[in-house]
N, C-alpha and C. Protein backbone atom coordinates (compact mmCIF):
# COMPACT_ATOMS: atom_id res chain seq x y z
N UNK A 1 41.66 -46.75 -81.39
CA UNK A 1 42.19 -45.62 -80.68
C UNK A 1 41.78 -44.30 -81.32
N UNK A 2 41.34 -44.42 -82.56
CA UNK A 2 40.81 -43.21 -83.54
C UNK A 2 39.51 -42.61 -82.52
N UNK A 3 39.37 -43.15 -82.19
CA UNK A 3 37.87 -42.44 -81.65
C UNK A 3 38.28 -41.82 -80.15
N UNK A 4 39.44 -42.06 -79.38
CA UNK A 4 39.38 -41.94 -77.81
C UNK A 4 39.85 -40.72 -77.64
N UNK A 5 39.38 -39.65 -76.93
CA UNK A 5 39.66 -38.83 -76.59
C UNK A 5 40.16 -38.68 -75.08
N UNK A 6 40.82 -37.48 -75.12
CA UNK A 6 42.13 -37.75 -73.32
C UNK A 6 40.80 -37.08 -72.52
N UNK A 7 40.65 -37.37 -71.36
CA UNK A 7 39.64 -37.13 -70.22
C UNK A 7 40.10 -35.66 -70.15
N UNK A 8 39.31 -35.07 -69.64
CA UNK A 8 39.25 -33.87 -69.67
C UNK A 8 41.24 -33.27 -68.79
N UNK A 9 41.66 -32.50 -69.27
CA UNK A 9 42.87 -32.55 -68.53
C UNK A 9 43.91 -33.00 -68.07
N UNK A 10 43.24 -33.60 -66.93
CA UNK A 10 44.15 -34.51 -66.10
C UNK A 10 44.45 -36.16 -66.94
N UNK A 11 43.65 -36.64 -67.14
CA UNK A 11 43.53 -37.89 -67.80
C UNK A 11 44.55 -38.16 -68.45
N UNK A 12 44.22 -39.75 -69.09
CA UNK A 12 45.64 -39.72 -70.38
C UNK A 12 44.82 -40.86 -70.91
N UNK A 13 45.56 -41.53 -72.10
CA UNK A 13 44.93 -43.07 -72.78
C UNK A 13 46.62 -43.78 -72.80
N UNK A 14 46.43 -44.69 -72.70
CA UNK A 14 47.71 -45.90 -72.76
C UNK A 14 47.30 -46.24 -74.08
N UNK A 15 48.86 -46.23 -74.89
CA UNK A 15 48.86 -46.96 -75.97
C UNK A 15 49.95 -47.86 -76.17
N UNK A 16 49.90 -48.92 -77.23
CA UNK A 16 50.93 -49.86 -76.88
C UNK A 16 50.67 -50.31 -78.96
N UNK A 17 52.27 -50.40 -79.07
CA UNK A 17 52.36 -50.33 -80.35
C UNK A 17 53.40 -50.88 -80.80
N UNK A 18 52.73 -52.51 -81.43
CA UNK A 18 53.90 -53.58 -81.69
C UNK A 18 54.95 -53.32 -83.34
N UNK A 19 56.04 -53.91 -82.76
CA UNK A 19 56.70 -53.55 -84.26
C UNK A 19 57.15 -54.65 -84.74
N UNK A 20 57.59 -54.77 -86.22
CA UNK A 20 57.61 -55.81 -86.71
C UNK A 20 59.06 -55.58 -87.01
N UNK A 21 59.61 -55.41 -86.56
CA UNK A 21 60.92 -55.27 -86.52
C UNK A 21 61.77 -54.76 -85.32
N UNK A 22 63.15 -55.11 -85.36
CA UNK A 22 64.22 -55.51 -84.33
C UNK A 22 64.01 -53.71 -83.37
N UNK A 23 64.27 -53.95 -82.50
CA UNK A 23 64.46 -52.56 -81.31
C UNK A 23 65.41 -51.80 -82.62
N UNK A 24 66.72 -51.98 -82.78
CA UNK A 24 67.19 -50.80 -83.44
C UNK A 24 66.70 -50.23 -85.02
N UNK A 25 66.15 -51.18 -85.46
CA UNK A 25 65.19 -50.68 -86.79
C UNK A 25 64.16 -49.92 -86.19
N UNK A 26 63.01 -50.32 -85.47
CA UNK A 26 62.19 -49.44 -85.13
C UNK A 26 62.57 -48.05 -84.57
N UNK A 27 63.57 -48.36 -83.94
CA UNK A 27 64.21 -46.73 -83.35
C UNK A 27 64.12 -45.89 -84.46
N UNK A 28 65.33 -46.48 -85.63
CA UNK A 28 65.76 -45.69 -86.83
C UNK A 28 64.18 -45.45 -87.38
N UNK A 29 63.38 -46.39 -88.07
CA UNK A 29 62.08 -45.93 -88.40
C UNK A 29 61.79 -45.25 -87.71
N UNK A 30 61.05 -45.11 -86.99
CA UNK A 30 60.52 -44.04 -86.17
C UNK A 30 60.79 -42.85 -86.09
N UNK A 31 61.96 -42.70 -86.19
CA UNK A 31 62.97 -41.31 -85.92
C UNK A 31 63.20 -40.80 -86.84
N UNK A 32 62.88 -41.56 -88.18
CA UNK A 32 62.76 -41.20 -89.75
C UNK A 32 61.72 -40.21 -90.19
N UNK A 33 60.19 -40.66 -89.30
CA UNK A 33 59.73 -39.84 -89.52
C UNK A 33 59.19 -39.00 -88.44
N UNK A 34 60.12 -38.44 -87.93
CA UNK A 34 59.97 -37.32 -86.92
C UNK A 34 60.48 -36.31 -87.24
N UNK A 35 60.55 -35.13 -87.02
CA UNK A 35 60.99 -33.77 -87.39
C UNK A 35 61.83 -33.47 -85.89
N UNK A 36 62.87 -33.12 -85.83
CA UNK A 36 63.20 -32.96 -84.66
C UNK A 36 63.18 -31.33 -83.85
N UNK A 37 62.88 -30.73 -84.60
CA UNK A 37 61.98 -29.17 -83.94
C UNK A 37 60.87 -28.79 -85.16
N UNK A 38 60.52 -28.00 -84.09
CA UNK A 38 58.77 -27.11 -84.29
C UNK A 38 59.34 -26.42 -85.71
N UNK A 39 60.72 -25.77 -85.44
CA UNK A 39 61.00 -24.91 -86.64
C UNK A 39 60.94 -25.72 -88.38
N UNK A 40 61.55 -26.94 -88.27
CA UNK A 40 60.92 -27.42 -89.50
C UNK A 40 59.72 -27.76 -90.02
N UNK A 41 58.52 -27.52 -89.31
CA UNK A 41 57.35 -27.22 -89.27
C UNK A 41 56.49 -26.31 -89.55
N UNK A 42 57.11 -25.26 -90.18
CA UNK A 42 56.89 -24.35 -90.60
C UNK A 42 55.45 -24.08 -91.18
N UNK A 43 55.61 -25.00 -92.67
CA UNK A 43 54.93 -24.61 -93.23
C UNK A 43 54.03 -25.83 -93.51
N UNK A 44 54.07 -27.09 -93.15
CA UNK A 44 53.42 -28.32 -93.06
C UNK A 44 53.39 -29.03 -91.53
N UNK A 45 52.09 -29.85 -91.64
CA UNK A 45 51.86 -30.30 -90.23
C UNK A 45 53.32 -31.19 -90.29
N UNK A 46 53.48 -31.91 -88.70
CA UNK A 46 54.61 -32.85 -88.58
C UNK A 46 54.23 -33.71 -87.30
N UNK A 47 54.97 -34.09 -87.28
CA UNK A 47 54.77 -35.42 -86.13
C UNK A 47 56.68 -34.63 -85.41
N UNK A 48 56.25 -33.57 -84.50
CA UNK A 48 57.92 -33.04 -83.99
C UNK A 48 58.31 -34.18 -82.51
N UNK A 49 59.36 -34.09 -82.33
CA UNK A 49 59.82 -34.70 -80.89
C UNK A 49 61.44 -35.52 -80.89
N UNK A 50 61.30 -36.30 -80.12
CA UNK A 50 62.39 -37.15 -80.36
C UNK A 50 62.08 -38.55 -79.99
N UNK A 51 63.04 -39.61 -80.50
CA UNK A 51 63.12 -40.72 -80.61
C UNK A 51 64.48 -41.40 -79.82
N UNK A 52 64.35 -41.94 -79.28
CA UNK A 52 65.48 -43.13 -78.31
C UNK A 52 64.87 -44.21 -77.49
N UNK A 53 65.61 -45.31 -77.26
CA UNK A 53 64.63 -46.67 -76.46
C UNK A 53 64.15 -46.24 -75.33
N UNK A 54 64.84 -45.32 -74.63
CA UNK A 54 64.32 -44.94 -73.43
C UNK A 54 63.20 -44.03 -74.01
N UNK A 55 63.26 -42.94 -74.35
CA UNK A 55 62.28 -41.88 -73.87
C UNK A 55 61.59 -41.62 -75.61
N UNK A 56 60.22 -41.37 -75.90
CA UNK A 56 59.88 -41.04 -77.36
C UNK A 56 58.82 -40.08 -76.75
N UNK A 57 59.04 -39.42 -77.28
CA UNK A 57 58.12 -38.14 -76.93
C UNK A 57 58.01 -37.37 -78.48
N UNK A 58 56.48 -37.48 -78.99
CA UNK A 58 56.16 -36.86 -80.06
C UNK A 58 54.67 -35.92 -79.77
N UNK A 59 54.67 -35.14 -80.59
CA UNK A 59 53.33 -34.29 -80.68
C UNK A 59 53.19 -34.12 -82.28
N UNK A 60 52.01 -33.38 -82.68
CA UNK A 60 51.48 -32.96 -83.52
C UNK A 60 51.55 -31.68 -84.00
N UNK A 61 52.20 -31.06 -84.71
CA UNK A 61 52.64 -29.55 -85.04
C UNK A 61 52.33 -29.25 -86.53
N UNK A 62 50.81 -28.42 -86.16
CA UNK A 62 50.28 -27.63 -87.09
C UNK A 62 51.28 -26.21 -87.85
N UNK A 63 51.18 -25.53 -88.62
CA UNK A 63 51.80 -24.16 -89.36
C UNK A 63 50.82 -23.58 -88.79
N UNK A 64 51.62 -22.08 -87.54
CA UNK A 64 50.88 -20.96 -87.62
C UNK A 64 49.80 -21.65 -86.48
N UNK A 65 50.04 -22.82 -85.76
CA UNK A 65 48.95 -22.77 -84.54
C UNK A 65 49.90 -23.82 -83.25
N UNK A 66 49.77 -22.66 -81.99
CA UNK A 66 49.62 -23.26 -80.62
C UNK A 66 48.54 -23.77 -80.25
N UNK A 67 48.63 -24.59 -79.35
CA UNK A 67 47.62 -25.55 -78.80
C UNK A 67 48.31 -25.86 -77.70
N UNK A 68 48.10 -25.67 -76.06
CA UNK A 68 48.38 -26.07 -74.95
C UNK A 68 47.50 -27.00 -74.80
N UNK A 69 46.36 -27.66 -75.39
CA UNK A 69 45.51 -28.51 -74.69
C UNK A 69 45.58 -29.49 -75.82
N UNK A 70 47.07 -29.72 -76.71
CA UNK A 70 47.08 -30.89 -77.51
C UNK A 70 47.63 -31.85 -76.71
N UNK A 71 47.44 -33.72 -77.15
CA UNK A 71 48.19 -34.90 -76.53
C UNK A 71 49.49 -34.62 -77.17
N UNK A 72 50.12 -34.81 -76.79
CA UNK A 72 51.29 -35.70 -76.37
C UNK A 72 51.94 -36.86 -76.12
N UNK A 73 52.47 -37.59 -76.92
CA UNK A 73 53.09 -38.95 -76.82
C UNK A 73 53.84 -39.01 -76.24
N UNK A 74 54.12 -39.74 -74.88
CA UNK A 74 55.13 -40.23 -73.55
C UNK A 74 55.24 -41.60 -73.61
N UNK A 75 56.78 -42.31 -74.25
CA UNK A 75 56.96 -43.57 -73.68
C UNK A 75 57.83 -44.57 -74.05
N UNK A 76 58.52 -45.50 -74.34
CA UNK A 76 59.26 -45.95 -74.37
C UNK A 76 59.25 -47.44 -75.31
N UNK A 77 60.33 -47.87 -75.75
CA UNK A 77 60.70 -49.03 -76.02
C UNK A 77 61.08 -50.17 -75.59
N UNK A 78 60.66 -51.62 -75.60
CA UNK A 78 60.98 -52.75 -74.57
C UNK A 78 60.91 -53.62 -75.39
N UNK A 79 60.94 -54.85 -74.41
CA UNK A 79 61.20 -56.10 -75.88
C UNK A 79 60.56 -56.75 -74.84
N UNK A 80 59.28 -57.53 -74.88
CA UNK A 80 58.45 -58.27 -74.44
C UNK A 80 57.86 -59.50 -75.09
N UNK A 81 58.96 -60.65 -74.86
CA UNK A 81 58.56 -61.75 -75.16
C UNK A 81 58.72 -62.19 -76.88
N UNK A 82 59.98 -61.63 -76.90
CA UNK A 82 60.66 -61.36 -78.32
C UNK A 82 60.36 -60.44 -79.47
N UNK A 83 58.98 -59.70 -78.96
CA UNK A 83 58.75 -58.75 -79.75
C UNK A 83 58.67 -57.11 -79.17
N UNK A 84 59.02 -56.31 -80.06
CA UNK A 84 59.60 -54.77 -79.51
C UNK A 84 58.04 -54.16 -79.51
N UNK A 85 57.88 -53.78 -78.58
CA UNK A 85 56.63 -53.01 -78.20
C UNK A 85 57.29 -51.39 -77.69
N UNK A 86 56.44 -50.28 -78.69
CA UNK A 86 56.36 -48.84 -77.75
C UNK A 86 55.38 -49.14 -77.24
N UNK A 87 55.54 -48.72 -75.46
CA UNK A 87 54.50 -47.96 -74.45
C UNK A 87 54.75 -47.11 -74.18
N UNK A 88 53.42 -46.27 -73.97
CA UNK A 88 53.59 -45.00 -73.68
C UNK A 88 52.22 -44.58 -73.25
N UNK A 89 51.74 -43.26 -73.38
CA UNK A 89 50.36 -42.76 -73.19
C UNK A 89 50.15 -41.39 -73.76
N UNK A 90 49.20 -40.87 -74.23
CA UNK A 90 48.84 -39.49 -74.85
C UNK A 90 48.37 -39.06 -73.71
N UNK A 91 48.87 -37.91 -73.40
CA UNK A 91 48.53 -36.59 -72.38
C UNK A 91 48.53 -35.38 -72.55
N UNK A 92 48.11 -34.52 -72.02
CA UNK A 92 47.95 -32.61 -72.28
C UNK A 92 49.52 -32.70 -71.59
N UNK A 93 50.10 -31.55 -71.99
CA UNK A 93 51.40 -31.61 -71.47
C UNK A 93 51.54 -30.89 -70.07
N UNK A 94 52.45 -31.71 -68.98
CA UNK A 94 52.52 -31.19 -67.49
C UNK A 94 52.89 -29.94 -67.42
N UNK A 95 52.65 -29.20 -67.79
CA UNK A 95 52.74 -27.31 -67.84
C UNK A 95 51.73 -26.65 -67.87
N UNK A 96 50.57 -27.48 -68.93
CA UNK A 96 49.18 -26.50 -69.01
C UNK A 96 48.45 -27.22 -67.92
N UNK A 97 48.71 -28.92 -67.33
CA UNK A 97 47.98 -29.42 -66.71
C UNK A 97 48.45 -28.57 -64.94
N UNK A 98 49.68 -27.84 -64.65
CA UNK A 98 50.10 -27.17 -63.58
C UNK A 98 49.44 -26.04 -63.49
N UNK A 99 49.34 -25.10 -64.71
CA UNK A 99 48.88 -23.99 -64.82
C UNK A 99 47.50 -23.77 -64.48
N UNK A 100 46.76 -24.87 -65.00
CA UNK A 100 45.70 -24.80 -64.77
C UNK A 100 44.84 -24.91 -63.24
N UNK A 101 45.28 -25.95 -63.13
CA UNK A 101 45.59 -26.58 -61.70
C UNK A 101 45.81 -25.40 -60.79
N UNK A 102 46.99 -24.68 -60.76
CA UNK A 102 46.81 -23.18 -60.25
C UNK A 102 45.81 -22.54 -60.24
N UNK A 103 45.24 -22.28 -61.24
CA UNK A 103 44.46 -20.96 -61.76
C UNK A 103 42.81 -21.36 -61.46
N UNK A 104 42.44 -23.08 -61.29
CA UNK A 104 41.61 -23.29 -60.42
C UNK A 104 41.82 -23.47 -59.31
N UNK A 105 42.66 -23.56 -58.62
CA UNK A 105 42.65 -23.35 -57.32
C UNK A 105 43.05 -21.88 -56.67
N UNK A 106 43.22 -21.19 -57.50
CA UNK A 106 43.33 -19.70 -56.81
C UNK A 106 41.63 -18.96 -57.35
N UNK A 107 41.21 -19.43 -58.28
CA UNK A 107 39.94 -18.86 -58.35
C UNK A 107 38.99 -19.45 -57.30
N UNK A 108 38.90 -20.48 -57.20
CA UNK A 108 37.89 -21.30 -56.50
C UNK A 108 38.43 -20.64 -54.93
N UNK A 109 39.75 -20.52 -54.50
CA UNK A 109 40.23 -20.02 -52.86
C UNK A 109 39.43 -18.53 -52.78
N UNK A 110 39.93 -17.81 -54.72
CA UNK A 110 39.50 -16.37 -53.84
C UNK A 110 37.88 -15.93 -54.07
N UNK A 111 37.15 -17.27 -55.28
CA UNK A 111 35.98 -17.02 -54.82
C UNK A 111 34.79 -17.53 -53.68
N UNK A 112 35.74 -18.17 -52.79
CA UNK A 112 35.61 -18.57 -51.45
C UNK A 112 35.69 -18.04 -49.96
N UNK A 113 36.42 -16.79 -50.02
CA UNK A 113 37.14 -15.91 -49.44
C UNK A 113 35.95 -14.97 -49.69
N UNK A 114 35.72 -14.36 -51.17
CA UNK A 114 34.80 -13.49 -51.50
C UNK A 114 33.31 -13.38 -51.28
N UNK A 115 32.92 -14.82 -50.98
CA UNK A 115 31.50 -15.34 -50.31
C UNK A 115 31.59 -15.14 -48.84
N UNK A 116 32.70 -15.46 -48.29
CA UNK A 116 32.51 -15.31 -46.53
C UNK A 116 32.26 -13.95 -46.36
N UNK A 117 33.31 -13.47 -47.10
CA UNK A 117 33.11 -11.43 -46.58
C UNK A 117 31.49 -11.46 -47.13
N UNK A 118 30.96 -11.37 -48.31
CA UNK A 118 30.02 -11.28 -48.23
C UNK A 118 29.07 -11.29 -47.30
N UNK A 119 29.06 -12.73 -47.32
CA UNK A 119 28.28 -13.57 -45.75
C UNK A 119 28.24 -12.96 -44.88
N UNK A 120 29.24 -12.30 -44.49
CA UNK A 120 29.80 -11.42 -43.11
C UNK A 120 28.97 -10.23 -43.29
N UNK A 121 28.17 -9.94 -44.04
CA UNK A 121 27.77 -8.53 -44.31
C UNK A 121 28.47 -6.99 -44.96
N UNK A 122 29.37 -7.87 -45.73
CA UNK A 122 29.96 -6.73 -46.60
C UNK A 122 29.55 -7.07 -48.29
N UNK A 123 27.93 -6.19 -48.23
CA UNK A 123 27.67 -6.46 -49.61
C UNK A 123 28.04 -6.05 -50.81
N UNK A 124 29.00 -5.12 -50.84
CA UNK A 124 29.56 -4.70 -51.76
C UNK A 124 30.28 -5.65 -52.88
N UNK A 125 30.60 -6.29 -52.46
CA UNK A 125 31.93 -7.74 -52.97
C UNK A 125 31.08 -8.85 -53.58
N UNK A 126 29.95 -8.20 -54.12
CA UNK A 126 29.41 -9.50 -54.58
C UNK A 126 29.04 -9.54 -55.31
N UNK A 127 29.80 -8.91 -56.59
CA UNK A 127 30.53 -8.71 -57.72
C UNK A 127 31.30 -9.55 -57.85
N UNK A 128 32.31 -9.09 -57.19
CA UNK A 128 34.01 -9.77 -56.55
C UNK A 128 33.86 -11.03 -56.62
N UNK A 129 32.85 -11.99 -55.78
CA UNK A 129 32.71 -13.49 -55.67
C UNK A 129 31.99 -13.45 -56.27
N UNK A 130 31.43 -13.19 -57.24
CA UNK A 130 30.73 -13.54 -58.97
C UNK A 130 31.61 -13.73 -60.15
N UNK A 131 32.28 -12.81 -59.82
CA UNK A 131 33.26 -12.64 -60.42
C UNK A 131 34.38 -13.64 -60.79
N UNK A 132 35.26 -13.85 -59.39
CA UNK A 132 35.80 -15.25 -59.29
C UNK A 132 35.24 -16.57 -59.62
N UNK A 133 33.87 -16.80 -59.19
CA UNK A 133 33.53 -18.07 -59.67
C UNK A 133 32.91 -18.19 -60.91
N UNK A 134 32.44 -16.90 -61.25
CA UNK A 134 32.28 -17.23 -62.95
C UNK A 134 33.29 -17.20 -63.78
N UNK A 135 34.34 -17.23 -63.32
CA UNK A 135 35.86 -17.29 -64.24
C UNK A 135 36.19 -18.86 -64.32
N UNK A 136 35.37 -20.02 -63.53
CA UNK A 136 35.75 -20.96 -63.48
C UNK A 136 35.12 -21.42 -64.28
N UNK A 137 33.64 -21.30 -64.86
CA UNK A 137 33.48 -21.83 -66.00
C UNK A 137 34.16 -21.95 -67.42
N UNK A 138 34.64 -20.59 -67.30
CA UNK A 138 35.24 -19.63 -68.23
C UNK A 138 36.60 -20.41 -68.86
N UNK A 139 37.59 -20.58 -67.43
CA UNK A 139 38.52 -21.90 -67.78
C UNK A 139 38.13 -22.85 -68.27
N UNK A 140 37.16 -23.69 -67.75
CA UNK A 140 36.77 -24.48 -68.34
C UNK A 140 36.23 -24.66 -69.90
N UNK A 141 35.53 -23.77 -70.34
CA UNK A 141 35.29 -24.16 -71.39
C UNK A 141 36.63 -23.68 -72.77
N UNK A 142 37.37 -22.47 -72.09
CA UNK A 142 38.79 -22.69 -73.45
C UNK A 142 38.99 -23.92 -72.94
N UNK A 143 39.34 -24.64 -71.88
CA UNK A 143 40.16 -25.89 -72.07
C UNK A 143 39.51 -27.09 -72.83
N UNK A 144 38.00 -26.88 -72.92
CA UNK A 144 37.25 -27.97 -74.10
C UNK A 144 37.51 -27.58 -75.12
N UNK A 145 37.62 -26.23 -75.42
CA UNK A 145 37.59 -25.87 -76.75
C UNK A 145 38.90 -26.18 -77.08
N UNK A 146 40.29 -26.13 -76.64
CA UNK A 146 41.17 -26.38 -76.97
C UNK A 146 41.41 -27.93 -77.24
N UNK A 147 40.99 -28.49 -76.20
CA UNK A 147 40.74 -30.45 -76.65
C UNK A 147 39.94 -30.82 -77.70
N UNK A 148 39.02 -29.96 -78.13
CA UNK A 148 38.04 -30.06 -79.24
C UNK A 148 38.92 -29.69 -80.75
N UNK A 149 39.73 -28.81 -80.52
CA UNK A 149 40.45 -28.41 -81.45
C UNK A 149 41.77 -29.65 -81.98
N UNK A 150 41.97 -30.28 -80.59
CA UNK A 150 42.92 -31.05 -80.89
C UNK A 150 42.74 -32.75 -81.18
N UNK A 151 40.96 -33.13 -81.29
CA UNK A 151 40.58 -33.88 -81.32
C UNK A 151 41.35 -35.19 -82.25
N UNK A 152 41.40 -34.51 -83.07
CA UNK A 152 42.19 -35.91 -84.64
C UNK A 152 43.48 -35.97 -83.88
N UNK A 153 44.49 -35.39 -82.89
CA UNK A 153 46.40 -35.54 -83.11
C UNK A 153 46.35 -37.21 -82.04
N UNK A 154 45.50 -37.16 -81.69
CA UNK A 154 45.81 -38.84 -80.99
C UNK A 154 46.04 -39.41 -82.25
N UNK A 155 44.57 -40.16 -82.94
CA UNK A 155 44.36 -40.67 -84.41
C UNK A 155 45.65 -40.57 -85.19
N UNK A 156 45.82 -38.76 -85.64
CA UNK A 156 47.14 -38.98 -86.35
C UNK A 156 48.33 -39.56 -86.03
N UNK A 157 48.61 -39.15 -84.66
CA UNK A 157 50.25 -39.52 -84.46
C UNK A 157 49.95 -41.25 -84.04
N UNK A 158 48.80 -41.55 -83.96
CA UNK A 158 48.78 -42.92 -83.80
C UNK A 158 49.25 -43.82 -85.38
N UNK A 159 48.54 -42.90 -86.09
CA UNK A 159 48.85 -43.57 -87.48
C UNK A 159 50.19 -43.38 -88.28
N UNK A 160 50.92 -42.52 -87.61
CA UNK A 160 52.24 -42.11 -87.90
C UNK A 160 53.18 -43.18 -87.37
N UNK A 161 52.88 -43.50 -86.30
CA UNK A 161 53.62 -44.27 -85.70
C UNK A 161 53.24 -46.18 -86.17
N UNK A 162 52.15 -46.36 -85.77
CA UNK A 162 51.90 -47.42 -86.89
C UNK A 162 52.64 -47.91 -88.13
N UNK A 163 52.26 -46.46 -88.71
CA UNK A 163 52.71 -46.82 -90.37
C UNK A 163 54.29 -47.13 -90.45
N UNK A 164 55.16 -46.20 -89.23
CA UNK A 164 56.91 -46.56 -89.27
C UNK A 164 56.99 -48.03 -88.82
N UNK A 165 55.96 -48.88 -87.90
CA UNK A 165 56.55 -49.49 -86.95
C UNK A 165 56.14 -51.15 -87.82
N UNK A 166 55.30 -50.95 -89.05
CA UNK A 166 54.63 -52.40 -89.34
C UNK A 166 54.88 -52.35 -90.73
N UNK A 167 55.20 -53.61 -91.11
CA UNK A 167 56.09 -53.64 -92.01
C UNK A 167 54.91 -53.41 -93.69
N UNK A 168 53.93 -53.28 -93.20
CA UNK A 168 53.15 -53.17 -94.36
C UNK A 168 53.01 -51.99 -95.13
N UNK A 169 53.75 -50.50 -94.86
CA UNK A 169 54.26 -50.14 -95.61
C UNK A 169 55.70 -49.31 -95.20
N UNK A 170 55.89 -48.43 -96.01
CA UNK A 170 57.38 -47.53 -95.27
C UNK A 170 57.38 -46.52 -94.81
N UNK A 171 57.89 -46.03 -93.69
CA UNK A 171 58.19 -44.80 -93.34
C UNK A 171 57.32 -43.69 -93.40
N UNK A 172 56.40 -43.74 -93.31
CA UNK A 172 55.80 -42.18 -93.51
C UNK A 172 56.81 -40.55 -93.41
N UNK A 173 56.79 -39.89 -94.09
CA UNK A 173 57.24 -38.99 -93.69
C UNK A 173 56.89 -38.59 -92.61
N UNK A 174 57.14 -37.51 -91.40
CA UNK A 174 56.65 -36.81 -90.38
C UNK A 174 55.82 -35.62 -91.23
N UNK A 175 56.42 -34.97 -92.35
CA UNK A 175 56.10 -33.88 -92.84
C UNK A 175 55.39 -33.87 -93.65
N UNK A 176 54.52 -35.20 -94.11
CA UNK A 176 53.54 -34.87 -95.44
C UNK A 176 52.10 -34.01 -94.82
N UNK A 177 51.25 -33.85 -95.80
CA UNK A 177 50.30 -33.38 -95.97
C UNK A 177 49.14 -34.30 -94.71
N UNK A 178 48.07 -33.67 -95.05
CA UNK A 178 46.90 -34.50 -94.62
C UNK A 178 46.67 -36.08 -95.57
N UNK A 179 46.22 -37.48 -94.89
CA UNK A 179 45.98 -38.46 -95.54
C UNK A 179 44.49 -38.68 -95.74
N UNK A 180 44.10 -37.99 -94.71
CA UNK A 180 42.39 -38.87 -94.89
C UNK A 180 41.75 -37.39 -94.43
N UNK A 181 40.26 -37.88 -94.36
CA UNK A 181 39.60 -36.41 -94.15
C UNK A 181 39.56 -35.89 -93.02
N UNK A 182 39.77 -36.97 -91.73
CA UNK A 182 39.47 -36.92 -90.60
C UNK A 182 41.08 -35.74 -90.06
N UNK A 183 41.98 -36.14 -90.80
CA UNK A 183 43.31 -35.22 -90.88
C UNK A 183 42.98 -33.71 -90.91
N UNK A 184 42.30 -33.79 -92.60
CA UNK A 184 42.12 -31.99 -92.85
C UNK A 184 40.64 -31.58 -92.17
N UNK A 185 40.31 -32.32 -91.45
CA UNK A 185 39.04 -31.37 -90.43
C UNK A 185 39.26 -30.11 -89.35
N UNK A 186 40.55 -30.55 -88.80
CA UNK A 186 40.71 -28.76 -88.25
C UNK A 186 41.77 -28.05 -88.23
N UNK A 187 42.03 -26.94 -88.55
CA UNK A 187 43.07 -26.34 -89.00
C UNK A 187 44.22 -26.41 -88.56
């Protein structure tokens, strides 16, 4: 899963993550090492969110950086065939994936609008529909650059969660440092 990156946007990856221990241990692990706001995050990365059988929702929270185009962990706890499995999936969160979604479809309408007048013989405006549709690249590429930026938080929070859920070692903190190099590669 270290290597998979979320499809551009819209996309997501399914992950599924067995534990070696009972539904209410894994809860408590898990939730051990979570930070439960951004604010204790201050000054070290964290694994922030919350933990319950129903709903686990974690992210990756750098010191001193937003990221709308980081994954997101969505999913839950079950007991399948005597053993406790989280499912869930890493996604951009449904706010930047709305926003965006907007903001290409009002560029693409009004640089569509801005080609007909053109067309029509009003050459002035063709600026205007240059304008609009070169803004769509424009989205596009902060939103790579922002997925590019957020490349390692799958990897990490995958290994965060791992490390609480299998009995081979303990607890990770949410709040330590970087472990490997692939960690301290972007700020």
């Amino acid at each position: 899963m270290a290597s998979q990156r979320i499809p551009f946007l819209f996309g997501s990856i399914p992950a599924r993550f067995e534990s070696d221990y009972t539904l209410e241990e894994s809860i408590e692990r898990l939730g051990a090492t979570v930070q439960s706001s951004v604010f204790h995050s201050l000054f070290e990365q964290a694994a922030v969110g919350q933990v319950s059988e129903a709903n686990v929702s974690l992210q990756r929270v750098l010191p001193m950086v937003h990221n709308g185009f980081k994954p997101h962990f969505k999913g839950s706890f079950c007991v399948e065939s005597g053993r406790v499995i989280l499912d869930g999936r890493f996604a951009v969160q449904p706010a930047t994936k709305i926003f965006l979604g907007f903001a290409f479809s009002f560029l693409a309408i009004c640089g569509v609008i801005a080609c007909v007048i053109f067309f029509h013989g009003e050459t002035r405006n063709v600026e205007v529909s240059l304008g609009f549709l070169g803004m769509i690249p424009l989205f596009c590429t902060i939103a790579f650059f922002g997925q590019w930026l957020a490349r390692n938080d799958v990897a990490w929070l995958s290994s965060r969660i791992e490390g609480a859920l299998s009995s081979g070692g303990g607890p990770q903190s949410g709040h330590t440092g970087a472990s490997s190099k692939d960690d301290i590669s972007r700020p």
